[in-house]
N, C-alpha and C. Protein backbone atom coordinates (compact mmCIF):
# COMPACT_ATOMS: atom_id res chain seq x y z
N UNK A 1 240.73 199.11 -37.75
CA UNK A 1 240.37 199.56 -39.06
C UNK A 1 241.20 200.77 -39.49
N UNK A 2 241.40 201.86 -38.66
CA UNK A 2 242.58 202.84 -38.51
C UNK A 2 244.03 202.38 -39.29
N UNK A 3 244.08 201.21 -38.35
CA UNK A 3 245.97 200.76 -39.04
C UNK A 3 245.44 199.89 -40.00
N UNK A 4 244.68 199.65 -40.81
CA UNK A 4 244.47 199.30 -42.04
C UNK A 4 244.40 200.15 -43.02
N UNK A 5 243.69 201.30 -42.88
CA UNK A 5 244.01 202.31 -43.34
C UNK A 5 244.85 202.90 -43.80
N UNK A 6 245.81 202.80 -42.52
CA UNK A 6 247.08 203.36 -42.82
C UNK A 6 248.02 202.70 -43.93
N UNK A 7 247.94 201.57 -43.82
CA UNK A 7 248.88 200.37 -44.76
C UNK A 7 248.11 200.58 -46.15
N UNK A 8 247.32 200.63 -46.24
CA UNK A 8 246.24 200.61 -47.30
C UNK A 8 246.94 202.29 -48.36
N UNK A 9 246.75 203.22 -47.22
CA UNK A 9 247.16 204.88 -47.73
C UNK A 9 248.56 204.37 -48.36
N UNK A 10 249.36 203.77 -47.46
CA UNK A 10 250.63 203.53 -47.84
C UNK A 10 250.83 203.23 -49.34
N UNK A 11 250.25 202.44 -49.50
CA UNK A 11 250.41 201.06 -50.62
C UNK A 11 249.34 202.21 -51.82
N UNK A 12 248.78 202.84 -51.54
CA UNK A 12 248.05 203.52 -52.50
C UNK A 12 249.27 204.74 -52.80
N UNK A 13 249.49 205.21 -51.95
CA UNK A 13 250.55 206.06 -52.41
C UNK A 13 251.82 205.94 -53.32
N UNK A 14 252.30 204.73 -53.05
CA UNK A 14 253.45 203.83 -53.16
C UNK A 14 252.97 203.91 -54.68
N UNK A 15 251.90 203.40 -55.29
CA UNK A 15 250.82 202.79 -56.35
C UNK A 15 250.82 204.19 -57.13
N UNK A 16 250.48 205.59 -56.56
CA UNK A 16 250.68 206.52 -57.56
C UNK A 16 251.83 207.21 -57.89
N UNK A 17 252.75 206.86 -57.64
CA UNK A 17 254.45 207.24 -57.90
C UNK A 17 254.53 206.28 -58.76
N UNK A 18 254.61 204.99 -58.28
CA UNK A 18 255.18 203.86 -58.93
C UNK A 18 254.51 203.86 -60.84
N UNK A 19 253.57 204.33 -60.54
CA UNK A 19 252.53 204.51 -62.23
C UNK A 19 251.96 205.03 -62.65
N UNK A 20 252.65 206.79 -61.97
CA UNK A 20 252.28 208.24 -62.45
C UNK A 20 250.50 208.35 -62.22
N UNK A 21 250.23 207.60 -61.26
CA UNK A 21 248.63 207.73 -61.64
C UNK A 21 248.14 208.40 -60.92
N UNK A 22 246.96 208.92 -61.28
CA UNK A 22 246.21 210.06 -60.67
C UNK A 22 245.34 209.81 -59.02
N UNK A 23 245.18 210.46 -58.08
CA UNK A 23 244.13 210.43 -57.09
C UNK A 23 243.03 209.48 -57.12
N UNK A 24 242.06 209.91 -58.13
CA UNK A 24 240.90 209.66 -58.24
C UNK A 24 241.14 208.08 -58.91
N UNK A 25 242.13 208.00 -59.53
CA UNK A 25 242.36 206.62 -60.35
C UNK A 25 242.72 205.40 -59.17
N UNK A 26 243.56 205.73 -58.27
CA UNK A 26 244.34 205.14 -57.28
C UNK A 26 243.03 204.98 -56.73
N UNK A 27 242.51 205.81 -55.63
CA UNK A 27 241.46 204.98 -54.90
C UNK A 27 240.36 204.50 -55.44
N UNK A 28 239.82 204.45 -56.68
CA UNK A 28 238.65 203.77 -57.47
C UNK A 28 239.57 202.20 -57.16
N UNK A 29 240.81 202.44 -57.36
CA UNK A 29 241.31 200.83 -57.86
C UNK A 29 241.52 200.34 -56.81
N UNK A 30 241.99 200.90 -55.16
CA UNK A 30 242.32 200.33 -54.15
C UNK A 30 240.90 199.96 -53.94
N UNK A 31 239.54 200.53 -53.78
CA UNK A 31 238.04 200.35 -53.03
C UNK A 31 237.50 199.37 -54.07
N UNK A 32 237.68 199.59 -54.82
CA UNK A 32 237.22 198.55 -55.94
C UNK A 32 238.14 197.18 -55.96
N UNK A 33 239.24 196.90 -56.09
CA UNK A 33 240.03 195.44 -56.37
C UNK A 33 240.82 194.96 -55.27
N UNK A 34 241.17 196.14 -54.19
CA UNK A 34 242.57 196.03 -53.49
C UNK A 34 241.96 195.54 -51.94
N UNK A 35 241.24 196.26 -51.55
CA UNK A 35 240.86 196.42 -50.03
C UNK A 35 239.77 195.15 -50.24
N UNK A 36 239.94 194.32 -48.55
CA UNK A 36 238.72 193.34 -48.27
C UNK A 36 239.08 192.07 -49.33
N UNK A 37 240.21 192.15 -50.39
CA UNK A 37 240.09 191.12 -51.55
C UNK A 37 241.38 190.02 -50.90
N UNK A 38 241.49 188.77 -51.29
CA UNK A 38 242.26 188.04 -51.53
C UNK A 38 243.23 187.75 -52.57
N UNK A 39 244.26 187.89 -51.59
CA UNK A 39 245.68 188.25 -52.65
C UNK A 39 246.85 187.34 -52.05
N UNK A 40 247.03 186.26 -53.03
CA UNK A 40 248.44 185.42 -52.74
C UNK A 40 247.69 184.57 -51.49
N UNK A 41 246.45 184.37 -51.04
CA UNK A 41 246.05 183.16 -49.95
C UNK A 41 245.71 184.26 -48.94
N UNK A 42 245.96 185.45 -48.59
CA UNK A 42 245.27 186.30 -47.95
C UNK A 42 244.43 187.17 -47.99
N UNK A 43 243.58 187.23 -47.36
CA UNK A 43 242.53 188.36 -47.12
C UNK A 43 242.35 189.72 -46.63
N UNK A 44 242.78 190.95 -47.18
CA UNK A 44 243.22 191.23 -46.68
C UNK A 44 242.32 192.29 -45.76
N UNK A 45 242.39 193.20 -44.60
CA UNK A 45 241.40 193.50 -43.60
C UNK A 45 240.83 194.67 -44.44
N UNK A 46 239.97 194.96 -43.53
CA UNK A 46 238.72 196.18 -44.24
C UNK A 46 239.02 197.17 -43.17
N UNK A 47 239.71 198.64 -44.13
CA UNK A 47 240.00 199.72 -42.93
C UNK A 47 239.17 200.43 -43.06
N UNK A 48 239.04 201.74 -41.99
CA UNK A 48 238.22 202.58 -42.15
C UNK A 48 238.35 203.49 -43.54
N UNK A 49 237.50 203.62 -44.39
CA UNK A 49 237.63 203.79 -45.87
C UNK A 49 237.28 205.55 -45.91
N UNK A 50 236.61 205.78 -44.52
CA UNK A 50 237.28 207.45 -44.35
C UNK A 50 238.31 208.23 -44.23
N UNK A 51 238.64 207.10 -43.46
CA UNK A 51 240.14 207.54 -43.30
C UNK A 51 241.06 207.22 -44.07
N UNK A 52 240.86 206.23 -44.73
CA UNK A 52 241.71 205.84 -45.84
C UNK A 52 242.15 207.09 -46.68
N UNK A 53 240.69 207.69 -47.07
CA UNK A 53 240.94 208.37 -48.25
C UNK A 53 241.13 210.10 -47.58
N UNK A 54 240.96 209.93 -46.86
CA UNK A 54 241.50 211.41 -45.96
C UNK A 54 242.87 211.60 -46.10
N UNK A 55 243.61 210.21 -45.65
CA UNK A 55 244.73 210.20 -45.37
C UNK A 55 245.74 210.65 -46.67
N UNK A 56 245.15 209.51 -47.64
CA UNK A 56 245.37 209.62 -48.88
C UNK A 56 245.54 210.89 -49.69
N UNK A 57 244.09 211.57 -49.77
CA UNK A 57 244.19 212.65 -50.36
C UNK A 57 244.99 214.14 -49.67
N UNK A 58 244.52 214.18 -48.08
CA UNK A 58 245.74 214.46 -47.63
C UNK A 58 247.11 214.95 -48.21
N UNK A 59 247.83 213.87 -48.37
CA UNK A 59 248.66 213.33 -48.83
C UNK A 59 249.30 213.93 -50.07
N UNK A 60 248.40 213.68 -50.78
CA UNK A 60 248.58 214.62 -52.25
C UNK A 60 248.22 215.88 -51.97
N UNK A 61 247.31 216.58 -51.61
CA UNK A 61 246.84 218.11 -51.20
C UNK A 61 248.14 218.70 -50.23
N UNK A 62 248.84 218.16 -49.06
CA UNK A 62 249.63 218.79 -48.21
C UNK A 62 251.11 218.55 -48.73
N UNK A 63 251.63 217.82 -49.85
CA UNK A 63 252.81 216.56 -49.98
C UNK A 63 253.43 218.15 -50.11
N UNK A 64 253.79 219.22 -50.20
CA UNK A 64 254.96 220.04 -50.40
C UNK A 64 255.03 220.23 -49.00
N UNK A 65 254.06 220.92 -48.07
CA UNK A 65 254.43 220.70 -46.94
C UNK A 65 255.17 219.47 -46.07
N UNK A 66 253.98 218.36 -46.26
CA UNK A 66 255.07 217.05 -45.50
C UNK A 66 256.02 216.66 -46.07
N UNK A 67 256.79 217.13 -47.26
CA UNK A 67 258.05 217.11 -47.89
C UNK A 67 259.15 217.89 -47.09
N UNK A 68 258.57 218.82 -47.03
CA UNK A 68 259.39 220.00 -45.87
C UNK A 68 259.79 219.54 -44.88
N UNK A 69 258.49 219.23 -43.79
CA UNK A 69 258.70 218.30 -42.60
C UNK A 69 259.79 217.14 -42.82
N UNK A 70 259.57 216.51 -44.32
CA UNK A 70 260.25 215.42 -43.72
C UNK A 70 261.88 215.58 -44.38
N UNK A 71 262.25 216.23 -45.13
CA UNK A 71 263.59 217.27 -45.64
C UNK A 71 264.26 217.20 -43.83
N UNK A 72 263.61 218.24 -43.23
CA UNK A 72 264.22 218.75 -42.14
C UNK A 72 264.59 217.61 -41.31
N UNK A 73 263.44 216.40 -41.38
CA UNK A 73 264.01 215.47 -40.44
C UNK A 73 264.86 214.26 -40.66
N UNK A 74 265.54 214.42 -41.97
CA UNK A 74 266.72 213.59 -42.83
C UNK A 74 267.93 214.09 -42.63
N UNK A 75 268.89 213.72 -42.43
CA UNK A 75 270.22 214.41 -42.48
C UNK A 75 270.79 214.82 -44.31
N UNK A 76 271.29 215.69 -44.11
CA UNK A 76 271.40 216.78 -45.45
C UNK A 76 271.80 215.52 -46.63
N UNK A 77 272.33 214.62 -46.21
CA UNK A 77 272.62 213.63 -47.21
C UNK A 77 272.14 212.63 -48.21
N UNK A 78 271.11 212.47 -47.83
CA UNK A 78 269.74 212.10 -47.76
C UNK A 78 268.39 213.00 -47.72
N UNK A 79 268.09 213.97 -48.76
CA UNK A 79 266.98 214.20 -49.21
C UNK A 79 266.12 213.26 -49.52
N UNK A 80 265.08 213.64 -49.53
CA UNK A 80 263.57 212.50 -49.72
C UNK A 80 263.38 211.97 -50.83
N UNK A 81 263.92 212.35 -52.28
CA UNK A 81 264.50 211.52 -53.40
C UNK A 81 265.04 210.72 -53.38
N UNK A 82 266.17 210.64 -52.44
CA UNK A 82 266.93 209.63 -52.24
C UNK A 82 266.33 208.24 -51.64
N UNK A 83 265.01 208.61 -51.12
CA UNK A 83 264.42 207.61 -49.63
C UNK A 83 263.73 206.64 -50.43
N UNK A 84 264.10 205.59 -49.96
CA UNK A 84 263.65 204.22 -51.01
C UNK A 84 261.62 204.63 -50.81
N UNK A 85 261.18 204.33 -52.15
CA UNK A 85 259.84 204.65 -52.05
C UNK A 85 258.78 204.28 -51.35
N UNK A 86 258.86 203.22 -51.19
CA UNK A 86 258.28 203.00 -50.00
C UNK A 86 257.97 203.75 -48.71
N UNK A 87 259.55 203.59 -48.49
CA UNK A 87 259.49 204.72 -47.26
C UNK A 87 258.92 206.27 -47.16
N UNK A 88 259.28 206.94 -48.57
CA UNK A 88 258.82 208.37 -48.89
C UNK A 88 257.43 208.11 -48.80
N UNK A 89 256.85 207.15 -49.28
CA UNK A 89 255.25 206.76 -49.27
C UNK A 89 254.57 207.29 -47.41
N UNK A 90 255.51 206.43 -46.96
CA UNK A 90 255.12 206.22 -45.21
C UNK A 90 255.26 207.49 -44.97
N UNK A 91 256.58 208.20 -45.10
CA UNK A 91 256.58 208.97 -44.32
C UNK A 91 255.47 210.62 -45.25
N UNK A 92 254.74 210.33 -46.02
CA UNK A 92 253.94 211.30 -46.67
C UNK A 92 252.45 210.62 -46.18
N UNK A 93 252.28 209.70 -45.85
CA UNK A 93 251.26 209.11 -45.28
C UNK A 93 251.25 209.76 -43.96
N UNK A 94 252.00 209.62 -43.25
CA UNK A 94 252.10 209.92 -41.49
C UNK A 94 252.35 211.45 -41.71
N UNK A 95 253.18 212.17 -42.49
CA UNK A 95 253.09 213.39 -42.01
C UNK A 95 251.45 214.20 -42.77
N UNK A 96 251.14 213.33 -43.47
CA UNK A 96 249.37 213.75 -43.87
C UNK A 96 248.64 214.03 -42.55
N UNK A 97 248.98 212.91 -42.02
CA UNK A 97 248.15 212.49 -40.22
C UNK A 97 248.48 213.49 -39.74
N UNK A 98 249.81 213.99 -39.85
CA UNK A 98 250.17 215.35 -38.70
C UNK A 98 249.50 215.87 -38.90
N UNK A 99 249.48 216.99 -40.39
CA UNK A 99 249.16 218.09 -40.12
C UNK A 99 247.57 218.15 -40.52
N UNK A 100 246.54 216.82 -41.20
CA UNK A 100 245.35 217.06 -41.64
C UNK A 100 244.40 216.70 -40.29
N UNK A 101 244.85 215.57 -39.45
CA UNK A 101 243.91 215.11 -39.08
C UNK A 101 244.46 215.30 -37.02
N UNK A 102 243.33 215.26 -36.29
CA UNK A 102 244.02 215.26 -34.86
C UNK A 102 244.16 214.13 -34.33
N UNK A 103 244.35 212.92 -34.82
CA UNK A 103 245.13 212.34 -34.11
C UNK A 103 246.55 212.17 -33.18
N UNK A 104 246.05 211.66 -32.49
CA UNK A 104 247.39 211.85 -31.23
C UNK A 104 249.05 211.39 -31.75
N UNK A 105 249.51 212.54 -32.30
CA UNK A 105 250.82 212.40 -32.80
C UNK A 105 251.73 211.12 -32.41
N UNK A 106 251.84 210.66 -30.78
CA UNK A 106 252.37 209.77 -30.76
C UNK A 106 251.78 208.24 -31.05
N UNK A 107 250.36 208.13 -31.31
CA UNK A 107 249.65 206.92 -31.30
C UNK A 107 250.03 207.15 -33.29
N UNK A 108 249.94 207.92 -33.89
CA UNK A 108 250.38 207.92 -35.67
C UNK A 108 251.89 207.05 -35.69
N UNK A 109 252.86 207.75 -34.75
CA UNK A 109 254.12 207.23 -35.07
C UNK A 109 254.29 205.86 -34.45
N UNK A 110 253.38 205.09 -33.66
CA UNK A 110 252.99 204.09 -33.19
C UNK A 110 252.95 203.61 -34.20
N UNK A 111 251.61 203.57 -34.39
CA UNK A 111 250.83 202.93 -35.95
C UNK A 111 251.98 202.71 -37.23
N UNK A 112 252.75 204.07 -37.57
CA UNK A 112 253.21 203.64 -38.81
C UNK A 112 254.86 203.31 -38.14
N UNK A 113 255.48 203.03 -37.24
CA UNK A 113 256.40 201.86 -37.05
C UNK A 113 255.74 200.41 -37.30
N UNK A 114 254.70 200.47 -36.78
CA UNK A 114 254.03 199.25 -37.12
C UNK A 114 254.07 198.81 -38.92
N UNK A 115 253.78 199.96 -39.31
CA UNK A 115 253.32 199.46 -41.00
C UNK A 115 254.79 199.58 -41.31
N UNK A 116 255.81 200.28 -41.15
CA UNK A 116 256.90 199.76 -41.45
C UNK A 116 257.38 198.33 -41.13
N UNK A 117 257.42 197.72 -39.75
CA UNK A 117 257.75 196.94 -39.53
C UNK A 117 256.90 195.78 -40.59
N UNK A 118 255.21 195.71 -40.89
CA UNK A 118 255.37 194.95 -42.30
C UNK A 118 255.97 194.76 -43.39
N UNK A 119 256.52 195.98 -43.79
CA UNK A 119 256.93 196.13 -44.94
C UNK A 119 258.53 195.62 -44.90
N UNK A 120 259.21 195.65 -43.80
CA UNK A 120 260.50 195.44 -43.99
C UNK A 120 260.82 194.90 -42.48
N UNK A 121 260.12 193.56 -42.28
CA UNK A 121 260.21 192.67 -41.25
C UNK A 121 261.38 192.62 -40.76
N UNK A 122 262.10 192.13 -41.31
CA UNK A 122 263.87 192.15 -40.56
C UNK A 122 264.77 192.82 -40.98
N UNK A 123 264.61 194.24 -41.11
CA UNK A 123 265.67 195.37 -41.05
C UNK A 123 265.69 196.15 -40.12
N UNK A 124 266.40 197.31 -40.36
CA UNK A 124 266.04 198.03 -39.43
C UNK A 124 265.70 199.71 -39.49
N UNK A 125 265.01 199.58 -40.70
CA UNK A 125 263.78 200.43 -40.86
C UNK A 125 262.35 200.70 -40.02
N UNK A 126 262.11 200.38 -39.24
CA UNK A 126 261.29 200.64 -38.26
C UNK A 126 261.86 201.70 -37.13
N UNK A 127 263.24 201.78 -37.09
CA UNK A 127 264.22 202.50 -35.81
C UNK A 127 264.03 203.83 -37.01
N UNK A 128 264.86 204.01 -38.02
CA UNK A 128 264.64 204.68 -38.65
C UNK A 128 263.16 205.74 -38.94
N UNK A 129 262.41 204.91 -39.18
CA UNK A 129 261.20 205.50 -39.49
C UNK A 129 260.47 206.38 -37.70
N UNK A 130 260.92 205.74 -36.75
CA UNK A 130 260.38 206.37 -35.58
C UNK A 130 261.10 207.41 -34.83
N UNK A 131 262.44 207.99 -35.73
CA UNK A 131 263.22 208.71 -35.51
C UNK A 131 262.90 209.97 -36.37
N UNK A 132 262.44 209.71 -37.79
CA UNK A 132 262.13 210.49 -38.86
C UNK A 132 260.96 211.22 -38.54
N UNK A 133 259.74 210.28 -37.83
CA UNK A 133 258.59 210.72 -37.73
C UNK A 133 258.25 211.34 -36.30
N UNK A 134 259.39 211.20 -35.38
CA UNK A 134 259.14 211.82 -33.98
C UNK A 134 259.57 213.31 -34.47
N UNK A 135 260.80 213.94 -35.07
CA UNK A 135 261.16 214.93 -35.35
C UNK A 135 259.74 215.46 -36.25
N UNK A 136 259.37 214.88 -37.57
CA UNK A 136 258.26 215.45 -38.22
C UNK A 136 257.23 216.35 -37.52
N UNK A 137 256.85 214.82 -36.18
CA UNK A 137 255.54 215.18 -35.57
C UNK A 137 255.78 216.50 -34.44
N UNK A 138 256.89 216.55 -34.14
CA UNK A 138 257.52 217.70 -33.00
C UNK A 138 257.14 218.87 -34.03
N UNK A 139 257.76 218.68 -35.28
CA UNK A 139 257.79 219.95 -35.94
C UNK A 139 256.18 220.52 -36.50
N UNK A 140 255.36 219.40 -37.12
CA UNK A 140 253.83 219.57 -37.24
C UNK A 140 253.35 220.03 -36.20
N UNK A 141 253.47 219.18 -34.75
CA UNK A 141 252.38 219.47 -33.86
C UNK A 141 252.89 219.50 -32.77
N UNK A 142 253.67 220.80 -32.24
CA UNK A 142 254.25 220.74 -31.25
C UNK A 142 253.84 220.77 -30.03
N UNK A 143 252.53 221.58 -30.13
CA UNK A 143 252.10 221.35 -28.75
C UNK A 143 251.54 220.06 -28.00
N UNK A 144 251.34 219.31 -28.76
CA UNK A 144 251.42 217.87 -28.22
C UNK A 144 252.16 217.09 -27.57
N UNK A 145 253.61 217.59 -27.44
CA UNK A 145 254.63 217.22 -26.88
C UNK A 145 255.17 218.27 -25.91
N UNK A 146 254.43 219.20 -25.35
CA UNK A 146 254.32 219.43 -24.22
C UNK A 146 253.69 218.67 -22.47
């Protein structure tokens, strides 16, 4: 229910960039139409809807910080403007996880290689994303990696 969550935060995030929309607007519409519904022949799973919106709001409440985090862990060429949206989504999702919630830094960057690897099945954005988010999580939560 956790890594549903997570995909779920993703795709909600993704959802308020993509159509300037507000917090409170985004998750009325994910809990209400998006989550548990059938879409295109699938169903899709029911995450933990605490965490969903932890993650989420998170997300928006910390995003200058996990912007920072994730600045530092891009090479100078590539600022986080540049990062196809999606990805800026993920990686503002996962660095939410760093610094809001205690989950075990390396079981987050687990999880969201995973939700990358949905999103972009045969590329190789998943290598990427577990490179971006090991540096993040070193820099959020270092003593964990002791």
């Amino acid at each position: 229910m956790r890594s549903a969550a997570r995909f779920y935060a993703v795709q909600a995030l993704f959802q308020m960039e993509a159509a300037q929309a507000a917090l409170p607007v985004v998750l009325e519409e994910f809990e209400t139409h998006r989550i548990g519904s059938e879409i295109d022949g699938a169903t899709y799973a029911k995450p933990d809807l605490e965490h969903f919106r932890t993650l989420v709001t998170a997300a928006v409440s910390e995003q200058a910080r996990v912007d920072q985090l994730t600045h530092a862990a891009l090479v100078a060429r590539w600022p986080i403007a540049r990062i196809d949206p999606t990805l800026r989504a993920l990686f503002r999702v996962a660095g939410a996880e760093f610094v809001a919630t205690n989950t075990p830094p390396k079981v987050a960057i687990t999880e969201y290689v995973d939700v990358a690897k949905a999103f972009y099945p045969a590329g190789k954005e998943a290598s990427f994303v577990n490179g971006v988010l090991d540096h993040m999580a070193r820099a959020a939560r270092p003593e964990a990696f002791t």
